[in-house]
Protein backbone atom coordinates (compact mmCIF):
# COMPACT_ATOMS: atom_id res chain seq x y z
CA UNK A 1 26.63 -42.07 13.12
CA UNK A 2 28.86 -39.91 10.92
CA UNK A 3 28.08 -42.12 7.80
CA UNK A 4 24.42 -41.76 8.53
CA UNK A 5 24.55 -37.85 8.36
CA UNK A 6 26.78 -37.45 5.58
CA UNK A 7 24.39 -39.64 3.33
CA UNK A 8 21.58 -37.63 4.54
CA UNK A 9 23.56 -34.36 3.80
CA UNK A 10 24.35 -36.25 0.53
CA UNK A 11 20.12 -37.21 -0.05
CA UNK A 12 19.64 -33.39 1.28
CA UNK A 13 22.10 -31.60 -1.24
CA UNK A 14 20.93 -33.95 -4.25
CA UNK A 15 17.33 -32.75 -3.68
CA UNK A 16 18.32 -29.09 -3.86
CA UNK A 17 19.90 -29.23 -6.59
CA UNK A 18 16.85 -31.10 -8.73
CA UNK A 19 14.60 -28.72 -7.18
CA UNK A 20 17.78 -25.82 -8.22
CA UNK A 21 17.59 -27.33 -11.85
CA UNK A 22 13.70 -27.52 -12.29
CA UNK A 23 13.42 -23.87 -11.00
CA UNK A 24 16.22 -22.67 -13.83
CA UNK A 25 13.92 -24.84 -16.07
CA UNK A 26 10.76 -22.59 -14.95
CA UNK A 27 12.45 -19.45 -15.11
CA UNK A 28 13.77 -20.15 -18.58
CA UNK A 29 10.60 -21.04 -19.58
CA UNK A 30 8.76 -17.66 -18.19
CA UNK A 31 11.62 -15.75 -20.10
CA UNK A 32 11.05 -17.31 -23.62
CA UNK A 33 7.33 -17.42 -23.13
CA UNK A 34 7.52 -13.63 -21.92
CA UNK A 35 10.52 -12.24 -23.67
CA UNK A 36 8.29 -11.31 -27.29
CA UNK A 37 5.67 -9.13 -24.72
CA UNK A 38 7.96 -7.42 -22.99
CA UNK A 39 9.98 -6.62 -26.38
CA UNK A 40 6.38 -4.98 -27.56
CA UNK A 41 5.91 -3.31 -24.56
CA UNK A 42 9.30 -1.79 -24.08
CA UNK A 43 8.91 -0.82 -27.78
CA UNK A 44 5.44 0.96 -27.38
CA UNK A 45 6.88 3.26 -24.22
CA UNK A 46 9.74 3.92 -26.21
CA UNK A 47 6.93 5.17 -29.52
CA UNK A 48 4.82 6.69 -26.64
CA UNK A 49 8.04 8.82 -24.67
CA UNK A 50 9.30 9.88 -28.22
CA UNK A 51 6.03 11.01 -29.27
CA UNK A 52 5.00 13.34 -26.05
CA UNK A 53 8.85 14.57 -26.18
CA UNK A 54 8.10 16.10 -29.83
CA UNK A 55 5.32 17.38 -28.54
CA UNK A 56 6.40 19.18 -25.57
CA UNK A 57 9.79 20.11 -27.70
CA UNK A 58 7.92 21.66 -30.25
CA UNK A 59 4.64 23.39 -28.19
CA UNK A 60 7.11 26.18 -26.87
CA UNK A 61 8.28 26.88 -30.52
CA UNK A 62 4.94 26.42 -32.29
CA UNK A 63 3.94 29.06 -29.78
CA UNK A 64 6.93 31.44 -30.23
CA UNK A 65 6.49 31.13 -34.46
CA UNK A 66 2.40 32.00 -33.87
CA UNK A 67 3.25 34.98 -31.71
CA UNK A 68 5.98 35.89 -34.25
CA UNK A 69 3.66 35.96 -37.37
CA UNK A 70 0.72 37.88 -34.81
CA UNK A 71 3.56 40.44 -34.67
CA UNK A 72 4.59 40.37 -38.37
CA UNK A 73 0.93 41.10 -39.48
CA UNK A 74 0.28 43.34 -37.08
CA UNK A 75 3.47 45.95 -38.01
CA UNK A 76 1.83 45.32 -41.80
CA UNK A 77 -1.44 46.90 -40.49
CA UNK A 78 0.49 50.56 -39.34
């Protein structure tokens, strides 16, 4: 009886593991397949976040400089 489950353990363990290795074999294939989109995509949300930060860095002193020169020209006009 013991022999009988220990080769069925045995069978049971050897069938994880191919189903283990073909799995790693799937996953490596999603990540090479995938890998070049995600690189673009991660690189466009970088270009995108770095864009709208200028922005929003430079509205407040775009905003500052205009009300700055308003000033200037009017003390020119006195």
């Amino acid at each position: 009886m013991e022999k009988e489950q220990f080769e069925s353990l045995s069978k049971d363990i050897a069938d994880m593991k191919k189903d283990l290795d073909e799995v790693k074999g799937d996953v490596k294939k999603i990540l090479i397949n995938d890998l070049p989109h995600i690189l673009v995509e991660l690189a466009t949300l970088k270009v995108k976040a770095g864009i709208w930060g200028a922005i929003a860095g430079a509205l407040p002193a775009t905003i500052i400089s205009v009300i700055a020169f308003l000033i200037m020209l009017s003390q020119f006009g006195k």
